[in-house]
C-alpha atoms as a PDB file:
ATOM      1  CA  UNK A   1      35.437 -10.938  -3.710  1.00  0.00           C
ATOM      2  CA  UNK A   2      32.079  -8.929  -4.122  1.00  0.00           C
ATOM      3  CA  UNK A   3      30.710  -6.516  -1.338  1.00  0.00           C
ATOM      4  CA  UNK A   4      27.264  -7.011  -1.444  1.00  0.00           C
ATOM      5  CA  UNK A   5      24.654  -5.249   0.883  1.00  0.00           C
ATOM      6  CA  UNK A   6      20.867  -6.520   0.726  1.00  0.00           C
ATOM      7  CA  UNK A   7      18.359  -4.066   2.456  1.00  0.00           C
ATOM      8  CA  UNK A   8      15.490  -5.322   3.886  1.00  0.00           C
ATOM      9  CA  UNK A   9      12.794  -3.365   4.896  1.00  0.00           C
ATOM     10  CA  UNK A  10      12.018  -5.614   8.292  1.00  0.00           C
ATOM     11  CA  UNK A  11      13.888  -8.820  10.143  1.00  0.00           C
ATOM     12  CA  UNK A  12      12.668 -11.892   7.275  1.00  0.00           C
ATOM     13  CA  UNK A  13      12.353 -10.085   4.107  1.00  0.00           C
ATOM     14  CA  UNK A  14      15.927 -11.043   2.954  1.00  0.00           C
ATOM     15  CA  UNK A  15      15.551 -14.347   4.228  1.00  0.00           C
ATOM     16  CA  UNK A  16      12.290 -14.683   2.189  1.00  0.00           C
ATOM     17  CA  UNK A  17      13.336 -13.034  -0.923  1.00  0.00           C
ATOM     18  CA  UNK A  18      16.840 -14.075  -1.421  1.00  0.00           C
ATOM     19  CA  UNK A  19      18.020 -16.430   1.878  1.00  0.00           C
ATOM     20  CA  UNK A  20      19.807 -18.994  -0.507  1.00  0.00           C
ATOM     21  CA  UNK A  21      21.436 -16.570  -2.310  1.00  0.00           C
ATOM     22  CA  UNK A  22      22.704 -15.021   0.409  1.00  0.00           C
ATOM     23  CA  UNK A  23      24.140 -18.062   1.788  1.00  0.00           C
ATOM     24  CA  UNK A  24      25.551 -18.706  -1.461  1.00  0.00           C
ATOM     25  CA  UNK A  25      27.311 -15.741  -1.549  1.00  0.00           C
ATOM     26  CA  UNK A  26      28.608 -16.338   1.616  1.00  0.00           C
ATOM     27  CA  UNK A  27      29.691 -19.571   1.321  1.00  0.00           C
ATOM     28  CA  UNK A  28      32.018 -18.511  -1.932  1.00  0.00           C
ATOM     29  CA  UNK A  29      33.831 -16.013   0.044  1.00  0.00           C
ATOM     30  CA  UNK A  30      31.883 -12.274  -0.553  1.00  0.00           C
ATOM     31  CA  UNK A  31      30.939 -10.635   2.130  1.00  0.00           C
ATOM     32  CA  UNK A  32      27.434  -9.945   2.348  1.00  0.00           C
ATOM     33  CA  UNK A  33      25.716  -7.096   4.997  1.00  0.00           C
ATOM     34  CA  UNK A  34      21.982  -7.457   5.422  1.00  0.00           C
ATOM     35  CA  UNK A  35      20.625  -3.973   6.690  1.00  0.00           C
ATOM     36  CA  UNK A  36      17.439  -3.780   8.546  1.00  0.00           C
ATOM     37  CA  UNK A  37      15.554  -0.825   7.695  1.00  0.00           C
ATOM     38  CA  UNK A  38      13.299  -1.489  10.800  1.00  0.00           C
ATOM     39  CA  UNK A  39      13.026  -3.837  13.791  1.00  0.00           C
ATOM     40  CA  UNK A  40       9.744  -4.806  12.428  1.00  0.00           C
ATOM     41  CA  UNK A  41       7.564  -3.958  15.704  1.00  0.00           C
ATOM     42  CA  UNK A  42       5.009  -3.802  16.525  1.00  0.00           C
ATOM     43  CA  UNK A  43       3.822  -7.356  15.215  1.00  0.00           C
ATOM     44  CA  UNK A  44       1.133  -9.768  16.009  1.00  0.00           C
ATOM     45  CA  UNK A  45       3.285 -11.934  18.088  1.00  0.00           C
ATOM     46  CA  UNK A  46       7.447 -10.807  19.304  1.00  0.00           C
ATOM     47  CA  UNK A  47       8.477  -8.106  20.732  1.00  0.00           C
ATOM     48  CA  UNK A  48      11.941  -5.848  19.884  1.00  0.00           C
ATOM     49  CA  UNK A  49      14.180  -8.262  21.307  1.00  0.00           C
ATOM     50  CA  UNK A  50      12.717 -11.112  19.842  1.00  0.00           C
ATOM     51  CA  UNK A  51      12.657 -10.075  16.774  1.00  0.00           C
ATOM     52  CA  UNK A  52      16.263  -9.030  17.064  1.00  0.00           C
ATOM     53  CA  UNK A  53      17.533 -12.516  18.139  1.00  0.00           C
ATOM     54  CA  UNK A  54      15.464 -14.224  15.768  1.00  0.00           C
ATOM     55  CA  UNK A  55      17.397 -12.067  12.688  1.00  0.00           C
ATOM     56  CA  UNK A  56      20.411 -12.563  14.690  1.00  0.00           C
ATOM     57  CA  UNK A  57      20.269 -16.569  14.989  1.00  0.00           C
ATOM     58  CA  UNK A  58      18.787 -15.917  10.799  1.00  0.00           C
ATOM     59  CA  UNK A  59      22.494 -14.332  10.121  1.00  0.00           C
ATOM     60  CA  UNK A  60      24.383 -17.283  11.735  1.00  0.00           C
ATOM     61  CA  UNK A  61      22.129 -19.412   9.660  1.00  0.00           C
ATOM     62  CA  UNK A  62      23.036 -18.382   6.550  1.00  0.00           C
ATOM     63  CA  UNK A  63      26.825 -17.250   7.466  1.00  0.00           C
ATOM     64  CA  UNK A  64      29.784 -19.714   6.215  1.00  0.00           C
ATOM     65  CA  UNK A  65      32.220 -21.252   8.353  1.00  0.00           C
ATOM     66  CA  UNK A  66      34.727 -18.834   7.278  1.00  0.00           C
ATOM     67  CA  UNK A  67      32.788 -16.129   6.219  1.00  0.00           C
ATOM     68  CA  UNK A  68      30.225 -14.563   8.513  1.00  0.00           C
ATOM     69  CA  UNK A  69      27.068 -12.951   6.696  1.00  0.00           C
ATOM     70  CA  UNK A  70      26.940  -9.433   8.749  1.00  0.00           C
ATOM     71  CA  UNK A  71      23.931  -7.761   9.580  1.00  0.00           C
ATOM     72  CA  UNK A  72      23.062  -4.079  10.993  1.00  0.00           C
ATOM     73  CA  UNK A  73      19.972  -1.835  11.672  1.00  0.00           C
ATOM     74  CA  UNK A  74      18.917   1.196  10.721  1.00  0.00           C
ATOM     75  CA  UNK A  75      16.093   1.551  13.075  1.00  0.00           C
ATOM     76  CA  UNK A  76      13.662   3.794  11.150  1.00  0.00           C
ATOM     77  CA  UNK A  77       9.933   3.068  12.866  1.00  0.00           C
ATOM     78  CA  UNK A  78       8.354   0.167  11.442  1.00  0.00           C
ATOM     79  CA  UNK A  79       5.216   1.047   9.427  1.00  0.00           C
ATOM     80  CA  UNK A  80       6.196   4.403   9.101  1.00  0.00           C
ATOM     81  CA  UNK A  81       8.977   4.520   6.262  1.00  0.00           C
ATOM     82  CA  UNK A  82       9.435   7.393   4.349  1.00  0.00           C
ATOM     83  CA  UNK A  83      11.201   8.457   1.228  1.00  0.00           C
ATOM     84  CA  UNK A  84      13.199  11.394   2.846  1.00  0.00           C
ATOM     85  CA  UNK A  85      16.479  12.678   1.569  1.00  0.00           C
ATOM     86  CA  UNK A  86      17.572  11.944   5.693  1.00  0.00           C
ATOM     87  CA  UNK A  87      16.605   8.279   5.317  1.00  0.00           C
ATOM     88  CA  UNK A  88      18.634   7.917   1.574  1.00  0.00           C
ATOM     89  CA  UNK A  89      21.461   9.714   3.144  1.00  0.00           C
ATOM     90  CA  UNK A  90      21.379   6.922   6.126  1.00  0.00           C
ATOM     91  CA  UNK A  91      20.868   4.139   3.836  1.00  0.00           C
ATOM     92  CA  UNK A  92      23.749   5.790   1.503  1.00  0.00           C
ATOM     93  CA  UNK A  93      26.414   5.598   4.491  1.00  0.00           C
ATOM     94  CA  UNK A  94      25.930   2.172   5.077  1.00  0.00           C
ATOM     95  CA  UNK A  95      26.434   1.686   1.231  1.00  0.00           C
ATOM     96  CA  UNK A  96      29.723   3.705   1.191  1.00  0.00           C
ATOM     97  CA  UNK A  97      30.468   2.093   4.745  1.00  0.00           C
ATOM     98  CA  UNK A  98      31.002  -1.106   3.261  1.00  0.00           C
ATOM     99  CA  UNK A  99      31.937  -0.227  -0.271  1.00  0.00           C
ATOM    100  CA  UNK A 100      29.349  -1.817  -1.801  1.00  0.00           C
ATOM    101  CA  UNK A 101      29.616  -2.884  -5.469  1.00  0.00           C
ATOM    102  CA  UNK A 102      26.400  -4.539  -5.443  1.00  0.00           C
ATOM    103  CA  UNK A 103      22.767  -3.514  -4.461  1.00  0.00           C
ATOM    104  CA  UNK A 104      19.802  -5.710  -3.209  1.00  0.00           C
ATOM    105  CA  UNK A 105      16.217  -4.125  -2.521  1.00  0.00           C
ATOM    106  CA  UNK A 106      12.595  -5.467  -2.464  1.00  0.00           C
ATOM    107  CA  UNK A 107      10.954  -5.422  -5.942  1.00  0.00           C
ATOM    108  CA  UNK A 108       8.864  -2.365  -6.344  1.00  0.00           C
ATOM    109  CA  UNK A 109       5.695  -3.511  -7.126  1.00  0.00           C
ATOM    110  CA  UNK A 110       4.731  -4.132  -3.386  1.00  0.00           C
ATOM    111  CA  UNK A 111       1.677  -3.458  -0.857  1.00  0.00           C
ATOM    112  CA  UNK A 112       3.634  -2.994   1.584  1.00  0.00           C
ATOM    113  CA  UNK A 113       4.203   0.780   2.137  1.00  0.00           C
ATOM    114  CA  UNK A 114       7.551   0.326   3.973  1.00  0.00           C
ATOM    115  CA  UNK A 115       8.554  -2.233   1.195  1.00  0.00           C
ATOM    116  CA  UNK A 116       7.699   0.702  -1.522  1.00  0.00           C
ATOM    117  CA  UNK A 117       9.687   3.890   0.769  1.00  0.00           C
ATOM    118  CA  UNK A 118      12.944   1.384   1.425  1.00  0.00           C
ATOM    119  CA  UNK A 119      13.168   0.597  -2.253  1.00  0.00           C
ATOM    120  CA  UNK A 120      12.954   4.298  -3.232  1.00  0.00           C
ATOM    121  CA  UNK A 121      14.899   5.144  -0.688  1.00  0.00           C
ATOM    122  CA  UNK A 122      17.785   2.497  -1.718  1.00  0.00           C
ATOM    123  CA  UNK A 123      17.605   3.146  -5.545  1.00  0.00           C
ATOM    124  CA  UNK A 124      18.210   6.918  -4.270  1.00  0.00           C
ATOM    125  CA  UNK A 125      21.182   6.050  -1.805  1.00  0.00           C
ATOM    126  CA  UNK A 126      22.656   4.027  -4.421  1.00  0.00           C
ATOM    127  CA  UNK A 127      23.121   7.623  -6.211  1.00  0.00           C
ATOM    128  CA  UNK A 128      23.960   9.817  -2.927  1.00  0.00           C
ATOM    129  CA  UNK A 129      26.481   7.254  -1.774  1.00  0.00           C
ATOM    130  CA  UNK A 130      28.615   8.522  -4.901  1.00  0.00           C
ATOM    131  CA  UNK A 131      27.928  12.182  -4.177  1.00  0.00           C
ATOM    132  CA  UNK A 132      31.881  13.715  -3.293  1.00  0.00           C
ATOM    133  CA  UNK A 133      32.137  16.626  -0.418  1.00  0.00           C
ATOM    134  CA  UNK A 134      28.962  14.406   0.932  1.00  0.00           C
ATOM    135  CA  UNK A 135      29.381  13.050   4.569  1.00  0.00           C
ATOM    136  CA  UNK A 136      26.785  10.336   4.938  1.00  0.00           C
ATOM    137  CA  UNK A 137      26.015   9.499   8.417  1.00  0.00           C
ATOM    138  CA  UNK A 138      27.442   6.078   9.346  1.00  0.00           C
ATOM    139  CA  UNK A 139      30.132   6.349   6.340  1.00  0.00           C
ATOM    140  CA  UNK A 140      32.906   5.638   8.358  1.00  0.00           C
ATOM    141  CA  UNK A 141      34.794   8.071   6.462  1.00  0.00           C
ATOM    142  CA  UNK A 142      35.179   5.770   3.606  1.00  0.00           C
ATOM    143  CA  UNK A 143      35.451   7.332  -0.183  1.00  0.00           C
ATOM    144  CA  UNK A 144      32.606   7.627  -2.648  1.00  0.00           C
ATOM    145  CA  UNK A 145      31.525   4.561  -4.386  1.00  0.00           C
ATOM    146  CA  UNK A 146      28.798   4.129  -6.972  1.00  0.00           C
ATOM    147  CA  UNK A 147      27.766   0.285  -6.891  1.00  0.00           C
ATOM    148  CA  UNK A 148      27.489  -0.940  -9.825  1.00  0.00           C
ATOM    149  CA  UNK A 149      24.973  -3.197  -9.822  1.00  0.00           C
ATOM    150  CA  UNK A 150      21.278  -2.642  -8.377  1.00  0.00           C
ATOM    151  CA  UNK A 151      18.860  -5.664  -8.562  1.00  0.00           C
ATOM    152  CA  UNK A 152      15.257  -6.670  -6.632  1.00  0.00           C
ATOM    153  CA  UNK A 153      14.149  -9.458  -5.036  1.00  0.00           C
ATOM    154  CA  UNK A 154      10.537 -10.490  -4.152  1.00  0.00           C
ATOM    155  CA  UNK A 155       8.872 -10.094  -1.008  1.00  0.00           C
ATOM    156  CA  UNK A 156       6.172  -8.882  -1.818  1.00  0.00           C
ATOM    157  CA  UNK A 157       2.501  -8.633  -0.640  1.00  0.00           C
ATOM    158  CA  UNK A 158       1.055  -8.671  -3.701  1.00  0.00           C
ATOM    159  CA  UNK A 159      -0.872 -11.752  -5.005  1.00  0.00           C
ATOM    160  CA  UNK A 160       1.764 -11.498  -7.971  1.00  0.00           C
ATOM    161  CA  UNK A 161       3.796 -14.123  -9.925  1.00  0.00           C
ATOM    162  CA  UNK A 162       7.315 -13.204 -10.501  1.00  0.00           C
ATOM    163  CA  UNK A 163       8.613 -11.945 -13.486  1.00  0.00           C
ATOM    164  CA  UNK A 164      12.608 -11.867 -13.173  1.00  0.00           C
ATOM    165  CA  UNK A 165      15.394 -11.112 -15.256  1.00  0.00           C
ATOM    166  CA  UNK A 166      17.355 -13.907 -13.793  1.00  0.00           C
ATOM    167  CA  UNK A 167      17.356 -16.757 -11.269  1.00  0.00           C
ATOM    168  CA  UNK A 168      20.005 -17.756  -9.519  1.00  0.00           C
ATOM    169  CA  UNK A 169      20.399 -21.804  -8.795  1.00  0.00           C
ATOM    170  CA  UNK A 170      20.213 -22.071  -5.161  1.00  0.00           C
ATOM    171  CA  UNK A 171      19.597 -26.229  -5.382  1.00  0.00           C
ATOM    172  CA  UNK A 172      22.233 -26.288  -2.380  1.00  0.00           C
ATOM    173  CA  UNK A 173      20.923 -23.998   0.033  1.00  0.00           C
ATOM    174  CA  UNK A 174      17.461 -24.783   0.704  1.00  0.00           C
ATOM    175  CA  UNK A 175      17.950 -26.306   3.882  1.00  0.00           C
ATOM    176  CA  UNK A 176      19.566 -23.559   5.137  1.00  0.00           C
ATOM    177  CA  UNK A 177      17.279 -20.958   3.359  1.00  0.00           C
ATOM    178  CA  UNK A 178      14.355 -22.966   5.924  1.00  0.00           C
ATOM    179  CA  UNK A 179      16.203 -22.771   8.815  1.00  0.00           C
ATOM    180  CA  UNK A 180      16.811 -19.266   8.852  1.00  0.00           C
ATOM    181  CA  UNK A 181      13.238 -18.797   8.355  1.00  0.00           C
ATOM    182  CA  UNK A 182      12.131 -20.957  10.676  1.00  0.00           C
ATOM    183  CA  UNK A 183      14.583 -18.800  12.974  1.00  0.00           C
ATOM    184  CA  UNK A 184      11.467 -16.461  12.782  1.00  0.00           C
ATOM    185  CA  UNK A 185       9.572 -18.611  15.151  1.00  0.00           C
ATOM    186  CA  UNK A 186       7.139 -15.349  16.180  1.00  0.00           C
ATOM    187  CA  UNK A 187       6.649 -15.141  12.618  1.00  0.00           C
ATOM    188  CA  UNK A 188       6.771 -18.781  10.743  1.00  0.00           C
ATOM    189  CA  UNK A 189       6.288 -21.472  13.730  1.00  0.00           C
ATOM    190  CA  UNK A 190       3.978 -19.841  16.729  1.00  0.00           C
ATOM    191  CA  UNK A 191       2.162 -17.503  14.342  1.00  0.00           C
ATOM    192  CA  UNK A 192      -0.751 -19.430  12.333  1.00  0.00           C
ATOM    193  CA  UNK A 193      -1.103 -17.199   9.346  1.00  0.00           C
ATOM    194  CA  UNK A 194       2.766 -17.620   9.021  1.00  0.00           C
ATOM    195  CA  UNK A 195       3.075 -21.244   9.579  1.00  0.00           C
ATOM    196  CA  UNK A 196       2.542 -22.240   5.972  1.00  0.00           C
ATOM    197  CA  UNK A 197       5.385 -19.586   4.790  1.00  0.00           C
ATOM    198  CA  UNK A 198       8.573 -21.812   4.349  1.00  0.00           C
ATOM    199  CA  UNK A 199       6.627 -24.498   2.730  1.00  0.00           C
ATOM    200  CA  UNK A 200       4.990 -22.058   0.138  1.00  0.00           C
ATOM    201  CA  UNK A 201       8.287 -20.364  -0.612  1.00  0.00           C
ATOM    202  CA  UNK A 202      10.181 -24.031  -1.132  1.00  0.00           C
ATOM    203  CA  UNK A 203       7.505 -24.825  -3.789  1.00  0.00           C
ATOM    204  CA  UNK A 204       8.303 -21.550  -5.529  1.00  0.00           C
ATOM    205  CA  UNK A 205      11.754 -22.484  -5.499  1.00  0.00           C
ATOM    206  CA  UNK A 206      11.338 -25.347  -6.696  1.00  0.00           C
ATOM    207  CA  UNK A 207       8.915 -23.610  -9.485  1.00  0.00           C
ATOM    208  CA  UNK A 208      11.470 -21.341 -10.143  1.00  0.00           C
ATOM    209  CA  UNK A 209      14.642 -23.952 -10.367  1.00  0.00           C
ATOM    210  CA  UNK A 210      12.826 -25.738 -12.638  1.00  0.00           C
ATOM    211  CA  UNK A 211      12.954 -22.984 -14.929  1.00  0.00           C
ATOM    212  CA  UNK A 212      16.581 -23.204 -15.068  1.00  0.00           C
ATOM    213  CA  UNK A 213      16.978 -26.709 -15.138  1.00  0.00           C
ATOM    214  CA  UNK A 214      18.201 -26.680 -11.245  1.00  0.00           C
ATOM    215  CA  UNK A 215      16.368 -28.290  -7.654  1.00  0.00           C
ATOM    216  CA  UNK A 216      15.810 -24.826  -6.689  1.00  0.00           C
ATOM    217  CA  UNK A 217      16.159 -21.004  -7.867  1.00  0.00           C
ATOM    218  CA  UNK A 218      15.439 -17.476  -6.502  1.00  0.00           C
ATOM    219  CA  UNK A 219      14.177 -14.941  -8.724  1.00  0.00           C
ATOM    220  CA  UNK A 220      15.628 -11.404  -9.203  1.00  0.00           C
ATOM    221  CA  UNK A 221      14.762  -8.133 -11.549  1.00  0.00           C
ATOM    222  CA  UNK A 222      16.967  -5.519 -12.921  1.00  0.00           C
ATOM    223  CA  UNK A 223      16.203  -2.360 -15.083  1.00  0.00           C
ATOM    224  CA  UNK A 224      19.762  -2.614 -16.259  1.00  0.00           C
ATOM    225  CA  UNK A 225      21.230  -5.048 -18.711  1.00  0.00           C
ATOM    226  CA  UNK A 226      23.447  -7.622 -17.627  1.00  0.00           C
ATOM    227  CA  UNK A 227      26.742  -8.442 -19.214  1.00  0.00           C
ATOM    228  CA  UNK A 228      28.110 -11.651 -19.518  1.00  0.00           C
ATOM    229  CA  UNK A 229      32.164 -12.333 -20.222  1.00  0.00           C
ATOM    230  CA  UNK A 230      31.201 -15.877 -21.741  1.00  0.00           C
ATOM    231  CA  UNK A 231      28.508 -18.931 -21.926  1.00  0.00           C
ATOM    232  CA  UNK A 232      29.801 -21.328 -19.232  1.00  0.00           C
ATOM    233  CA  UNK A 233      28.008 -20.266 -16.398  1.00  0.00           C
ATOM    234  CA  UNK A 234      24.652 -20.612 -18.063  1.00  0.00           C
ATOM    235  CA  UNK A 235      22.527 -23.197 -16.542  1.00  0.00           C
END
């Protein structure tokens, strides 16, 4: 079992970058924490509490019968993001909170100033979290951990293809990778310049499964190489 923590800068961004994955993950038994950075208001349409229940109906979505995808917010102020060593330190505690061995964050390349500050700030808390005689706010008083894996997924707002180091097959999860976007219903169903978002990202899905041979795929990047203990799982 993997511990696995996905930070997403506001309520959709996992869900858009990684959804099937995440229900993937939760449906073979790791237990996967999606962290809000923000509560993504103000927006065009939804308010707070919307927004809230809409990531909150996302979560039991994409949870397993048996295995309940968690989610938590940090609450920094939408829009306003910043790399400061007090937001790494917060984003650190959840990662030693929940003993995380493995990292998700927005790729870096991004228009999106709060996508570009969470990023920095999680590839930072990925080293704090380690840091011994550190309390991290929010630690629970759990031990130092240093995950060891950090990857990205894309969300961005850049009019850029994907480049990835890897794509996971997702063909089994793309009905419930829609749903929990069309859980956003301020975002993807009442909002017109959102409406044609789930459709888009199925095609690249699709795109990107057919890369791998698969229905579907979602595409991730890592600045570290990845080691394999054999052949068989290659698709």
């Amino acid at each position: 079992m993997l511990n696995v923590i996905v930070f997403a800068p506001h309520p959709d961004d996992a869900e858009i970058g990684m959804g099937g994955t995440i229900a993937l993950l939760a449906e073979r038994g790791h237990r996967v924490l999606i962290v809000d950075v923000t509560d993504g208001c103000p927006t065009p349409l939804g308010d707070r509490a919307t927004r809230l229940a809409e990531a909150e109906e996302a979560r039991r979505i994409l949870s397993a019968p048996d295995n309940p995808v968690m989610r938590g917010l940090l609450d920094l102020k939408n829009r306003e993001v910043e790399h400061s060593i007090a937001g790494r330190h917060r984003l650190a505690g959840r990662i030693r909170a929940h003993q995380a061995s493995i990292v998700f964050a927005p790729h870096a390349l991004d228009a999106h100033p709060d996508h570009v500050a969470v990023t920095r700030l999680a590839e930072d808390a990925r080293f704090d979290a380690k840091l011994t005689g550190l309390r991290l706010p929010g630690d629970d008083g759990k031990p130092p951990i240093y995950p060891r894996w950090f990857f990205y997924y894309y969300c961005s707002h850049l009019r850029r293809v994907p480049n990835p180091s890897f794509i996971v097959d997702t063909s089994g999860q793309t009905e419930r990778k829609r749903r929990s976007l069309e859980a956003y219903r301020s975002q993807f169903v009442d909002h017109p310049a959102g409406r044609d978002l789930p459709g888009r990202l199925a095609a690249q899905d699709a795109f990107f499964g057919s890369r791998i041979g698969t229905a579907a795929g979602e595409p991730f990047f890592s600045h570290e190489p990845i080691g394999l203990r054999g052949l068989e799982g290659l698709t």
